[in-house]
C-alpha atoms as a PDB file:
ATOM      1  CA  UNK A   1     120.659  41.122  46.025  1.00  0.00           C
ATOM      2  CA  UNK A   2     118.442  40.478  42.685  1.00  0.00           C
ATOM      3  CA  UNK A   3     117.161  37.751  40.786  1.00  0.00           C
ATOM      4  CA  UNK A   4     117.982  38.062  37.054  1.00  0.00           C
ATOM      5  CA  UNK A   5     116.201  35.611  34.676  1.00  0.00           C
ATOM      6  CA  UNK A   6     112.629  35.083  32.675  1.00  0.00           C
ATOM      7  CA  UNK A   7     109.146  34.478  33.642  1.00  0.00           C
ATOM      8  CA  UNK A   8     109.959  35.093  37.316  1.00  0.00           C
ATOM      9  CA  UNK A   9     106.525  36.299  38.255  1.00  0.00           C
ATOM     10  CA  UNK A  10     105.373  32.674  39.673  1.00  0.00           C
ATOM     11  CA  UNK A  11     109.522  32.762  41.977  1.00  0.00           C
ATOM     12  CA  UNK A  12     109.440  32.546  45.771  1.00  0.00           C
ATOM     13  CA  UNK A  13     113.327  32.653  46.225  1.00  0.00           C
ATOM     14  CA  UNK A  14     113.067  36.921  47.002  1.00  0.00           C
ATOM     15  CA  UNK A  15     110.792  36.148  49.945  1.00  0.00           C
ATOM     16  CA  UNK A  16     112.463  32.891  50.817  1.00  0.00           C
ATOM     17  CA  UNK A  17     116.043  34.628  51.211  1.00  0.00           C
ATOM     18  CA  UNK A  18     114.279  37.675  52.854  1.00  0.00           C
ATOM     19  CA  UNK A  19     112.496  35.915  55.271  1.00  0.00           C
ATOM     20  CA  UNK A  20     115.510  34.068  56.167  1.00  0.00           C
ATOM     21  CA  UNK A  21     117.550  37.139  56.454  1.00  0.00           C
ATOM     22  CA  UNK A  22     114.546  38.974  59.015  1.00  0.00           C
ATOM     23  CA  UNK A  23     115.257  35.802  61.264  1.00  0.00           C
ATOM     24  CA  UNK A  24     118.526  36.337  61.558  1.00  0.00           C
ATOM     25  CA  UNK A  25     118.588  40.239  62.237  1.00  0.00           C
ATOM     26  CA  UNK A  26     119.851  40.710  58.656  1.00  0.00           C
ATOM     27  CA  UNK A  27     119.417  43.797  56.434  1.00  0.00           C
ATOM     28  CA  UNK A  28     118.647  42.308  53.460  1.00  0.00           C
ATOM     29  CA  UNK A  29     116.759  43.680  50.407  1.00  0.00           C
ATOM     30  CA  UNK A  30     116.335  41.411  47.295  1.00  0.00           C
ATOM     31  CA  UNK A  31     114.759  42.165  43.992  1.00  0.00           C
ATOM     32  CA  UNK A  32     114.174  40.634  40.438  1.00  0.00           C
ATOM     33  CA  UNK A  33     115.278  41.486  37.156  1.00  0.00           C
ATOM     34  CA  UNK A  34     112.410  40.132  34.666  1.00  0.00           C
ATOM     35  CA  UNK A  35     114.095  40.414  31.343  1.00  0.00           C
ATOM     36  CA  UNK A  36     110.858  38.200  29.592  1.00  0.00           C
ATOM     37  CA  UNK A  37     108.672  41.477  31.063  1.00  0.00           C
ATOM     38  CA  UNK A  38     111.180  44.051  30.004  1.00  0.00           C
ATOM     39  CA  UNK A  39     111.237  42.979  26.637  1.00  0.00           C
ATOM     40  CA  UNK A  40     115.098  41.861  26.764  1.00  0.00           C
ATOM     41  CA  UNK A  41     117.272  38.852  25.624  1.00  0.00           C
ATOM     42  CA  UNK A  42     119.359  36.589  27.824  1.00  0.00           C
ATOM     43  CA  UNK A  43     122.808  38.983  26.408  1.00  0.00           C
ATOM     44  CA  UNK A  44     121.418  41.505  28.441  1.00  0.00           C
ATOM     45  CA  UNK A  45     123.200  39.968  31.678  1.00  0.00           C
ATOM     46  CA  UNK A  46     126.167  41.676  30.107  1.00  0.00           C
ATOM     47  CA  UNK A  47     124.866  44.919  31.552  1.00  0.00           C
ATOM     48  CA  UNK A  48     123.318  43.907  34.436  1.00  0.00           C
ATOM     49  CA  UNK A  49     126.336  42.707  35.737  1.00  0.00           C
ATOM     50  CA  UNK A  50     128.339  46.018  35.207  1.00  0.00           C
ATOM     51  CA  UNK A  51     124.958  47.876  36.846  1.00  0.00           C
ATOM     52  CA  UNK A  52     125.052  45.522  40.138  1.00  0.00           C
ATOM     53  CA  UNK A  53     128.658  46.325  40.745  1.00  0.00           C
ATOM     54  CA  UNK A  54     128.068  49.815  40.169  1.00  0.00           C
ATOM     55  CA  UNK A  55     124.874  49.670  42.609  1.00  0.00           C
ATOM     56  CA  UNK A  56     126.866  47.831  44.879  1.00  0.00           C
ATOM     57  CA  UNK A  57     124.941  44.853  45.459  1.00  0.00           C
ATOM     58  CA  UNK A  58     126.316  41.965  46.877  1.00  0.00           C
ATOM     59  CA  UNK A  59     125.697  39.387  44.850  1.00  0.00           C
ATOM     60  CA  UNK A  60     122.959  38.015  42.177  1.00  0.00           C
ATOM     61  CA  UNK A  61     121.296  35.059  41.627  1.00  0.00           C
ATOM     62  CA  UNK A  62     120.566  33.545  37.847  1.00  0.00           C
ATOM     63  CA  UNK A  63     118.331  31.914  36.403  1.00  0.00           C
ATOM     64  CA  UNK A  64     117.167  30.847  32.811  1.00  0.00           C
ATOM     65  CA  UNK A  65     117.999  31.954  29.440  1.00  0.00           C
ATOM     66  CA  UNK A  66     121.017  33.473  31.511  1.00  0.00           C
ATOM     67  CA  UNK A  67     123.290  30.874  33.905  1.00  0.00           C
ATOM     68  CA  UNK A  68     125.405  29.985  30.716  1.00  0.00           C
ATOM     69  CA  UNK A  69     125.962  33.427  29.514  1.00  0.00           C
ATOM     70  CA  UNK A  70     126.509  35.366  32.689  1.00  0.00           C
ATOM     71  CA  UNK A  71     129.997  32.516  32.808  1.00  0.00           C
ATOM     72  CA  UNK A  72     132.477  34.037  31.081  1.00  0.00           C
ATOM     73  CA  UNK A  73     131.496  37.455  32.394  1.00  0.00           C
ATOM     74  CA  UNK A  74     132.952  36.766  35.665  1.00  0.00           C
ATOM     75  CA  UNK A  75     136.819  37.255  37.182  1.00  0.00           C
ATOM     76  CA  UNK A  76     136.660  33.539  38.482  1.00  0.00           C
ATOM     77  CA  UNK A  77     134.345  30.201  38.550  1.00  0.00           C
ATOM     78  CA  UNK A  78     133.846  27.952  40.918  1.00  0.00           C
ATOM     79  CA  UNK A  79     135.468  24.367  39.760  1.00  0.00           C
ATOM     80  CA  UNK A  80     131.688  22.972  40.025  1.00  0.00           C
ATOM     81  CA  UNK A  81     130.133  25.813  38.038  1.00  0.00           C
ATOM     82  CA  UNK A  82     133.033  25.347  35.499  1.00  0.00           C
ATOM     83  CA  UNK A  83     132.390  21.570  35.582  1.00  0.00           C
ATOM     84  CA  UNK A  84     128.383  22.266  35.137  1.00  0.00           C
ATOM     85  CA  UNK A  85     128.879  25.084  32.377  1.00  0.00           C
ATOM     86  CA  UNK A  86     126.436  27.267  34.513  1.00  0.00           C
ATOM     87  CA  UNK A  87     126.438  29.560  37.038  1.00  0.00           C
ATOM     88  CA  UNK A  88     123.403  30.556  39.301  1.00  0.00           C
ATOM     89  CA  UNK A  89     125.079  32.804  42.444  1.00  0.00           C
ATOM     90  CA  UNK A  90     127.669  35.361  41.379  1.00  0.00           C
ATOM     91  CA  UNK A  91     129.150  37.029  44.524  1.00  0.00           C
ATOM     92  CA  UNK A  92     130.727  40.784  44.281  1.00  0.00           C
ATOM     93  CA  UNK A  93     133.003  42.115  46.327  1.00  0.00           C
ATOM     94  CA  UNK A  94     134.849  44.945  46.008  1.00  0.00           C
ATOM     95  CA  UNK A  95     134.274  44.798  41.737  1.00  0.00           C
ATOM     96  CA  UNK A  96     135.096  41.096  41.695  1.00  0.00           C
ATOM     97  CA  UNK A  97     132.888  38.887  40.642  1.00  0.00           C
ATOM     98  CA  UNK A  98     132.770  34.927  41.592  1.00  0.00           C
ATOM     99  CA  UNK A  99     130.531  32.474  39.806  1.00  0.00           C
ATOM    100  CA  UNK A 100     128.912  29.407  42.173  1.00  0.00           C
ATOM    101  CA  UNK A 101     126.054  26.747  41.028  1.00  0.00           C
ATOM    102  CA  UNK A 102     124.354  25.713  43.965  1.00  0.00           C
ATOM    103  CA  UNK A 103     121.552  24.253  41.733  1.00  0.00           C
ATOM    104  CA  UNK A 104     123.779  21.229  42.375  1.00  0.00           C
ATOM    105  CA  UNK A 105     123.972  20.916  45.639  1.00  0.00           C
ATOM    106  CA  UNK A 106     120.364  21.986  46.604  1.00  0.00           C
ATOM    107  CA  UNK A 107     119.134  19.093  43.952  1.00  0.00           C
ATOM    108  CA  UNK A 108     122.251  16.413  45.873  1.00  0.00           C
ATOM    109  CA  UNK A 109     120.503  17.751  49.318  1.00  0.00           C
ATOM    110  CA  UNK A 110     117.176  17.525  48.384  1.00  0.00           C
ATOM    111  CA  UNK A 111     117.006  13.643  46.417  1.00  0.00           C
ATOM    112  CA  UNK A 112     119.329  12.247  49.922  1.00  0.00           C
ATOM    113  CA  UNK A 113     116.622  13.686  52.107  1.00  0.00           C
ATOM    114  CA  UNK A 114     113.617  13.104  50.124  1.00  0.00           C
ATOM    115  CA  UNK A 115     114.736  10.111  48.679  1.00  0.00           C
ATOM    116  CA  UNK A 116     116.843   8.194  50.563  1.00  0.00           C
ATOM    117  CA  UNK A 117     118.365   5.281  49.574  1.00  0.00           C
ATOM    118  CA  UNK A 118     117.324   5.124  45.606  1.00  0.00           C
ATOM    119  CA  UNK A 119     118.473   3.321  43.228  1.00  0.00           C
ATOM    120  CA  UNK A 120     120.895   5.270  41.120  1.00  0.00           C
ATOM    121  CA  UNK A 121     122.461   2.666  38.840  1.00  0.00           C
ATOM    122  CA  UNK A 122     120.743   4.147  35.335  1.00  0.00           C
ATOM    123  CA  UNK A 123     118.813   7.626  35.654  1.00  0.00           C
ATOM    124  CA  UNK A 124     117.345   9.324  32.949  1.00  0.00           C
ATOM    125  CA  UNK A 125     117.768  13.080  33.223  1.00  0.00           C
ATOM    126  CA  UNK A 126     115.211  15.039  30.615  1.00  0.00           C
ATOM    127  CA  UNK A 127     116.687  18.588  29.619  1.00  0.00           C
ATOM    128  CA  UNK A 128     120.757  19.822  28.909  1.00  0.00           C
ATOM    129  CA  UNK A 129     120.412  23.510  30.482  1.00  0.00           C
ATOM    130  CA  UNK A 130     121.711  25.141  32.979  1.00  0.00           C
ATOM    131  CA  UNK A 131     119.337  23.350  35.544  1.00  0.00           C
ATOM    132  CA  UNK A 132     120.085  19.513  33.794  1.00  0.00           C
ATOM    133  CA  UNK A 133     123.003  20.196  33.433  1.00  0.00           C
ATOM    134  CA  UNK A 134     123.402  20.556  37.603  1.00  0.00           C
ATOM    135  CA  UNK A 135     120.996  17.456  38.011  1.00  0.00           C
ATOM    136  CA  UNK A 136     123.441  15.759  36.289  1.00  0.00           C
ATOM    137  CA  UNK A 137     126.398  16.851  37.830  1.00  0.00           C
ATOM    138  CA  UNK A 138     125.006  16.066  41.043  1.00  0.00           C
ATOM    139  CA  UNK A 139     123.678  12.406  40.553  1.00  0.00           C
ATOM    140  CA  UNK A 140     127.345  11.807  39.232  1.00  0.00           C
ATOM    141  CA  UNK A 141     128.798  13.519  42.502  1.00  0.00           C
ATOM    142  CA  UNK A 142     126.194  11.194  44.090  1.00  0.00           C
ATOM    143  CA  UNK A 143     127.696   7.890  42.593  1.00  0.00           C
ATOM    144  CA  UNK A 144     125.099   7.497  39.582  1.00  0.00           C
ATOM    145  CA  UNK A 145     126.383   4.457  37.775  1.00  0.00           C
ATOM    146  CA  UNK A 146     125.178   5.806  34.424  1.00  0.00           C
ATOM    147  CA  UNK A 147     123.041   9.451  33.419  1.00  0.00           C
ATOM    148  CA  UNK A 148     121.395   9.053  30.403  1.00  0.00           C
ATOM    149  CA  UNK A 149     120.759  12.790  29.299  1.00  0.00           C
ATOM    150  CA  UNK A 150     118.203  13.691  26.421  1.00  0.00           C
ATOM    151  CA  UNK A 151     117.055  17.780  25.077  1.00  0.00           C
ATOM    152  CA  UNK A 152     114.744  18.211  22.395  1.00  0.00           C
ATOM    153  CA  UNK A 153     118.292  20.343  21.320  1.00  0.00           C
ATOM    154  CA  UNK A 154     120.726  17.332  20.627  1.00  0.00           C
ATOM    155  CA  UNK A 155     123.602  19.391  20.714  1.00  0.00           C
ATOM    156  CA  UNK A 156     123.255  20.824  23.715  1.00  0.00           C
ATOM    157  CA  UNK A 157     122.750  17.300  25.506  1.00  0.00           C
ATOM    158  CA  UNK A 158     125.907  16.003  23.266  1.00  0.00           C
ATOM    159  CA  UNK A 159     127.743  18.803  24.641  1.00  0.00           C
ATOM    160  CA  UNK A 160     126.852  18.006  28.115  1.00  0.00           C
ATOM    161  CA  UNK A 161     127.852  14.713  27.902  1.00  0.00           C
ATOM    162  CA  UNK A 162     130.856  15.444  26.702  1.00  0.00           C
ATOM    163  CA  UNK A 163     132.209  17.631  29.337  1.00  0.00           C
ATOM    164  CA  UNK A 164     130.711  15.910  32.231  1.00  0.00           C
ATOM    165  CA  UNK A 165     132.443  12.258  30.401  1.00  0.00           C
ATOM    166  CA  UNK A 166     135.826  14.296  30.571  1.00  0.00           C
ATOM    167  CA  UNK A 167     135.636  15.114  34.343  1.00  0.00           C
ATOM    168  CA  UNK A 168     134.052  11.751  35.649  1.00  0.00           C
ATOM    169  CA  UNK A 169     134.075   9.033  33.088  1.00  0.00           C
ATOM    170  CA  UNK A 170     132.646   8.943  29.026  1.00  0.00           C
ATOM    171  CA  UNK A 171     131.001   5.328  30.293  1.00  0.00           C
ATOM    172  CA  UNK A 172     129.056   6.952  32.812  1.00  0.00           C
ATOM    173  CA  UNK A 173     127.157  10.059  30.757  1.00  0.00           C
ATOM    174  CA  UNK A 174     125.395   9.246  27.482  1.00  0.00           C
ATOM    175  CA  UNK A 175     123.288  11.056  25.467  1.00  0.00           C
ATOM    176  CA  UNK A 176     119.684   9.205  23.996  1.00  0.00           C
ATOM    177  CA  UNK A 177     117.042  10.693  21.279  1.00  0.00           C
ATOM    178  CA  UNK A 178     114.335  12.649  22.818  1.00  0.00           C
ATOM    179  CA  UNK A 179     112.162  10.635  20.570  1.00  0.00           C
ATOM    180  CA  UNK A 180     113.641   7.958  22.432  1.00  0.00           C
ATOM    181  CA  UNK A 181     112.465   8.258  25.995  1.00  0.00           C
ATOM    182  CA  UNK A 182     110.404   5.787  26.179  1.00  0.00           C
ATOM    183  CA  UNK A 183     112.465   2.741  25.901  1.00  0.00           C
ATOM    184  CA  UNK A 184     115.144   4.218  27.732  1.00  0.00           C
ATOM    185  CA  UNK A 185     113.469   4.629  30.299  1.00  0.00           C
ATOM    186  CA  UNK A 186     112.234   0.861  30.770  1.00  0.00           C
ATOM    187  CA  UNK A 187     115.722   0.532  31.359  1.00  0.00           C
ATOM    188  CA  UNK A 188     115.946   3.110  33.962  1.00  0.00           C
ATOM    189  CA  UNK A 189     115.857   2.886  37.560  1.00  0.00           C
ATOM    190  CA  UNK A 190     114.776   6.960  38.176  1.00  0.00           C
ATOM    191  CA  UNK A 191     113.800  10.146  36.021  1.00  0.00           C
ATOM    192  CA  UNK A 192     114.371  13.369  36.938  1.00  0.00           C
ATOM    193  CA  UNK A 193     112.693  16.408  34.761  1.00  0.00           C
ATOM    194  CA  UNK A 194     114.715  19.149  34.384  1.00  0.00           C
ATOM    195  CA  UNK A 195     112.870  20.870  32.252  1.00  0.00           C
ATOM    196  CA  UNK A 196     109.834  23.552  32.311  1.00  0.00           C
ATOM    197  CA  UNK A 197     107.240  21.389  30.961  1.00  0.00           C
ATOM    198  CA  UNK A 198     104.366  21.163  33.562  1.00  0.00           C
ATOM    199  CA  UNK A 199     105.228  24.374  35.709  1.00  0.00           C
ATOM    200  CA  UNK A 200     102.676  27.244  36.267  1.00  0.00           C
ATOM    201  CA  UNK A 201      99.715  24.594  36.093  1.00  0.00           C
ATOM    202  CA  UNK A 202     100.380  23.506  32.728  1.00  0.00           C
ATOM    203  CA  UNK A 203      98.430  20.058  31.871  1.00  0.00           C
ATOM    204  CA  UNK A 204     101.420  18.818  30.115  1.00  0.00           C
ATOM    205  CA  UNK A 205     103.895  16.158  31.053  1.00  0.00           C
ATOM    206  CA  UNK A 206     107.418  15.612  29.558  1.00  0.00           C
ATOM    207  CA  UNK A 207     106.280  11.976  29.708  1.00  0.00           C
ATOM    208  CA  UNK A 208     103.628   9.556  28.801  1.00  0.00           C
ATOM    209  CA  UNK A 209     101.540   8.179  32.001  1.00  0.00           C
ATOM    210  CA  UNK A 210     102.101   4.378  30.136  1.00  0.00           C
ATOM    211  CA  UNK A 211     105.685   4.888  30.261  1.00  0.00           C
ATOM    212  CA  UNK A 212     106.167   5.071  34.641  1.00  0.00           C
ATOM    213  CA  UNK A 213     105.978   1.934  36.200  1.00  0.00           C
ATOM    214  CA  UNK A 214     106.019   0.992  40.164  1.00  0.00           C
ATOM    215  CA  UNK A 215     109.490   0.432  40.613  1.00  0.00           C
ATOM    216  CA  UNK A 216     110.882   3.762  39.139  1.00  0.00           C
ATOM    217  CA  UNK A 217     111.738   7.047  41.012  1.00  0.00           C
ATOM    218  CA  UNK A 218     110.377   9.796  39.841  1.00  0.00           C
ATOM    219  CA  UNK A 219     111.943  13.624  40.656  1.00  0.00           C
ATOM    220  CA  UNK A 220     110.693  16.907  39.059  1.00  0.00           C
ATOM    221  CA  UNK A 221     112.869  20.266  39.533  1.00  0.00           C
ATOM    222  CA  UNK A 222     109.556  22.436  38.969  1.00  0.00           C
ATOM    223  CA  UNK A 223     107.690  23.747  42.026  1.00  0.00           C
ATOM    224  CA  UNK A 224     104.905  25.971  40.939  1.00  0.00           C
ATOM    225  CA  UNK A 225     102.669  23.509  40.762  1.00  0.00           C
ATOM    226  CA  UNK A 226     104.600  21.815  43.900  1.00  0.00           C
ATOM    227  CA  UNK A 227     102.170  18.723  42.212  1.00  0.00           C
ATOM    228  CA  UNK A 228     103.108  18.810  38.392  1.00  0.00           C
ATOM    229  CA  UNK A 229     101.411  16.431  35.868  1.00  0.00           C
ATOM    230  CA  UNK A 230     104.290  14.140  35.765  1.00  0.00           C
ATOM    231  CA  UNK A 231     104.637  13.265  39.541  1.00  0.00           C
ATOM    232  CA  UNK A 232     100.726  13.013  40.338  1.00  0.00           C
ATOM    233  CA  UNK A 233     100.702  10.388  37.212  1.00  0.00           C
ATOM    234  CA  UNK A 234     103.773   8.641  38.919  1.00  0.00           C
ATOM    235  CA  UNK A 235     101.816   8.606  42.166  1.00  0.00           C
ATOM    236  CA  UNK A 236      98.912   7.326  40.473  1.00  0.00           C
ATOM    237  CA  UNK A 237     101.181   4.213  39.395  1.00  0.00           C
ATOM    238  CA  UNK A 238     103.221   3.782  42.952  1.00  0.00           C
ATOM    239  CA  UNK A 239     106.141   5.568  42.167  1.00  0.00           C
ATOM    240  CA  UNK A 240     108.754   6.990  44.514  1.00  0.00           C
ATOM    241  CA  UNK A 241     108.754  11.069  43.936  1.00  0.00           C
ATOM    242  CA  UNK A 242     110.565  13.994  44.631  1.00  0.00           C
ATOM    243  CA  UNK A 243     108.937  17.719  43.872  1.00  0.00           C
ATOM    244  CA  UNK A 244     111.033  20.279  43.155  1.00  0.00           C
ATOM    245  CA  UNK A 245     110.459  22.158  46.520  1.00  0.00           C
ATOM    246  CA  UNK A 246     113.468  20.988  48.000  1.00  0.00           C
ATOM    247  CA  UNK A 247     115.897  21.628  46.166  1.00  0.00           C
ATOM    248  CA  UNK A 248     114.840  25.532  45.704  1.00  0.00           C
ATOM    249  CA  UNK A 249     115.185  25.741  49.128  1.00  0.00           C
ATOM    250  CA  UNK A 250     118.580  23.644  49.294  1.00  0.00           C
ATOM    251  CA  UNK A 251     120.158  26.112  46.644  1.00  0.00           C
ATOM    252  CA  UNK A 252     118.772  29.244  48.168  1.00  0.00           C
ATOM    253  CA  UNK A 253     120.307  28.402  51.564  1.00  0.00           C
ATOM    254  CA  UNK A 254     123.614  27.747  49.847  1.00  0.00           C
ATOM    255  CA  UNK A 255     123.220  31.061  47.658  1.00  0.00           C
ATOM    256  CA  UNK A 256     122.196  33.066  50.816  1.00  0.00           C
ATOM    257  CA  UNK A 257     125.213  31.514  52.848  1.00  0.00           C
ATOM    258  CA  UNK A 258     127.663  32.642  50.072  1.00  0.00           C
ATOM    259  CA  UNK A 259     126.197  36.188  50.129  1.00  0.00           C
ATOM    260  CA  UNK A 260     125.666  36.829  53.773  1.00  0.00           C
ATOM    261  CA  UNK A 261     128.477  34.067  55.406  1.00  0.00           C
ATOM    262  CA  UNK A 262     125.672  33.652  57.761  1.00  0.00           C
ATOM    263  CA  UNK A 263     124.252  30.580  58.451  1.00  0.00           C
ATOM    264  CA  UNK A 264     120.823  29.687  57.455  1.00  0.00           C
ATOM    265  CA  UNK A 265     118.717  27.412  59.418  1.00  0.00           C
ATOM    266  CA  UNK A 266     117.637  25.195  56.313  1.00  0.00           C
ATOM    267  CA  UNK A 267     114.735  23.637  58.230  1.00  0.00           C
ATOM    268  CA  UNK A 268     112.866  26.597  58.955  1.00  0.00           C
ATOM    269  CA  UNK A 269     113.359  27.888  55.369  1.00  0.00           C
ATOM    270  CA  UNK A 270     111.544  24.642  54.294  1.00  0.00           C
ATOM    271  CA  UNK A 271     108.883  25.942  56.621  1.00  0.00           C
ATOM    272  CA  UNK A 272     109.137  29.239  55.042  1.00  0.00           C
ATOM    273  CA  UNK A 273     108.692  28.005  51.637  1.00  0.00           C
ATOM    274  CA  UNK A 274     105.432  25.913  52.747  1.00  0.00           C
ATOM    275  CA  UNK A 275     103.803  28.986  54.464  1.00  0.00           C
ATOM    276  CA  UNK A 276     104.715  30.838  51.058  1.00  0.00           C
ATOM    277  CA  UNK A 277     104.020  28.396  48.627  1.00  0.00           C
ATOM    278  CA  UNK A 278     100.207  28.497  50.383  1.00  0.00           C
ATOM    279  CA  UNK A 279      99.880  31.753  50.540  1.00  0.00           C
ATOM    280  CA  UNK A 280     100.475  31.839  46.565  1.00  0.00           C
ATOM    281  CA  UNK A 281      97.962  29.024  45.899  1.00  0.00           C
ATOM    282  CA  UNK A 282      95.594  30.013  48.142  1.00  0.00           C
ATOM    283  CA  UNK A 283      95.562  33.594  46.024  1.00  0.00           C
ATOM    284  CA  UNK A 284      95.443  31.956  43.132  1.00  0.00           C
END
């Protein structure tokens, strides 16, 4: 298995799904495919996929610039990855290749367990890529009353809208100015920040401290920082949060299931991922 993407130096899913895989008396060998380090654009996916099946690998993961244009690469989608626009676990077998998005269901698993019982009548969803785009798809599948998306690229959260209207209902997905944010979200009863902004220890928050108040929910996707700028300010005001933890464990269970049709015990892979996430701190 390999990890294709950018920036993946800060990941822990190769060690997560490995560590998994040693519990379980698996062989299992995963590696990562930086294309930031090698120098390489997100297009490039057009010949890693051609290389894996040749290799024989069993599957890949994705990850950003390239879960939207590894898509129509593939001999069949998933109805949820073709609902999403983005795919995140291709499976190979025998030269075929499958496209899944379990960034979906590990960010559905992850807000029931770690935030049970939240009010999902208006949520605010910051970023229209491959990973808001799942968000989004997910607090619909989850009954969200209305998901207001916003991307500092209006197009892409226009075009998200869009589709997602189509398969569930235009009155339920809407689109607001990034410039916006603010007042939308004095409206909103959670946030969840699908975008980069705060990972790796940057200071920076995709929102203003002033703009969180008690009664919102707060979620980040990021997990390196596990802590990000945005939820220890929404802890500072009494906010409900969510780090981003869970749900790359959720979606790495669900990718490892697909690959190895074993079954992965998802609480001890939350262990894992502490123990790892630690280790990495602790060196720094």
């Amino acid at each position: 298995m390999a990890l294709v993407g950018a920036d993946l130096g800060t990941t822990l899913t190769p060690a997560l799904h490995e560590r998994e895989a040693d519990m379980l008396g698996l062989r299992y060998v995963y590696q990562t495919v930086d294309i930031a380090e090698l120098g390489l654009s997100a297009e490039v996916v057009e010949q890693v996929l051609p290389a894996a099946q040749w290799l024989g690998l069993a599957g890949l993961n994705v990850t950003h610039p390239c879960k939207r244009h590894v898509l129509p690469l593939l001999d069949e989608v998933s109805p949820e990855a073709a609902a999403i626009g983005a795919v995140n676990t291709v499976l190979i077998d025998n030269g075929r290749t499958v496209g899944h998005n379990t960034d979906w269901t590990g960010f559905a698993k992850s807000l029931q367990f770690g935030l049970p019982g939240v009010d999902l009548g208006t949520v605010l969803v910051l970023g229209a890529g491959g990973a808001g785009a799942a968000v989004c798809y997910a607090l619909l599948r989850l009954g969200a009353g209305h998901v207001i998306v916003t991307d500092v690229h209006r197009d892409s959260a226009g075009a998200l809208a869009g589709s997602l209207g189509e398969r569930f209902n235009r009155g339920r997905v809407s689109t607001a100015e990034h410039e916006h944010v603010e007042k939308i979200l004095s409206a909103a009863a959670g946030v969840v920040n699908a975008t980069p902004v705060g990972m790796s220890g940057s200071p920076d928050s995709p929102l203003p401290e002033d703009a969180l108040r008690r009664d919102l929910w707060v979620a980040d996707i990021v997990y390196r920082p596990i802590a990000t700028p945005l939820l220890l300010a929404a802890r500072e005001r009494g906010c409900r949060t969510l780090s981003g933890g869970g749900m790359a464990v959720y979606q790495a269970a669900h990718a490892f299931a697909l690959f190895t049709g074993a079954e992965p015990d998802e609480h001890r892979m939350l262990a894992h991922f502490e123990e790892l996430l630690a280790l990495r701190e602790s060196e720094g």
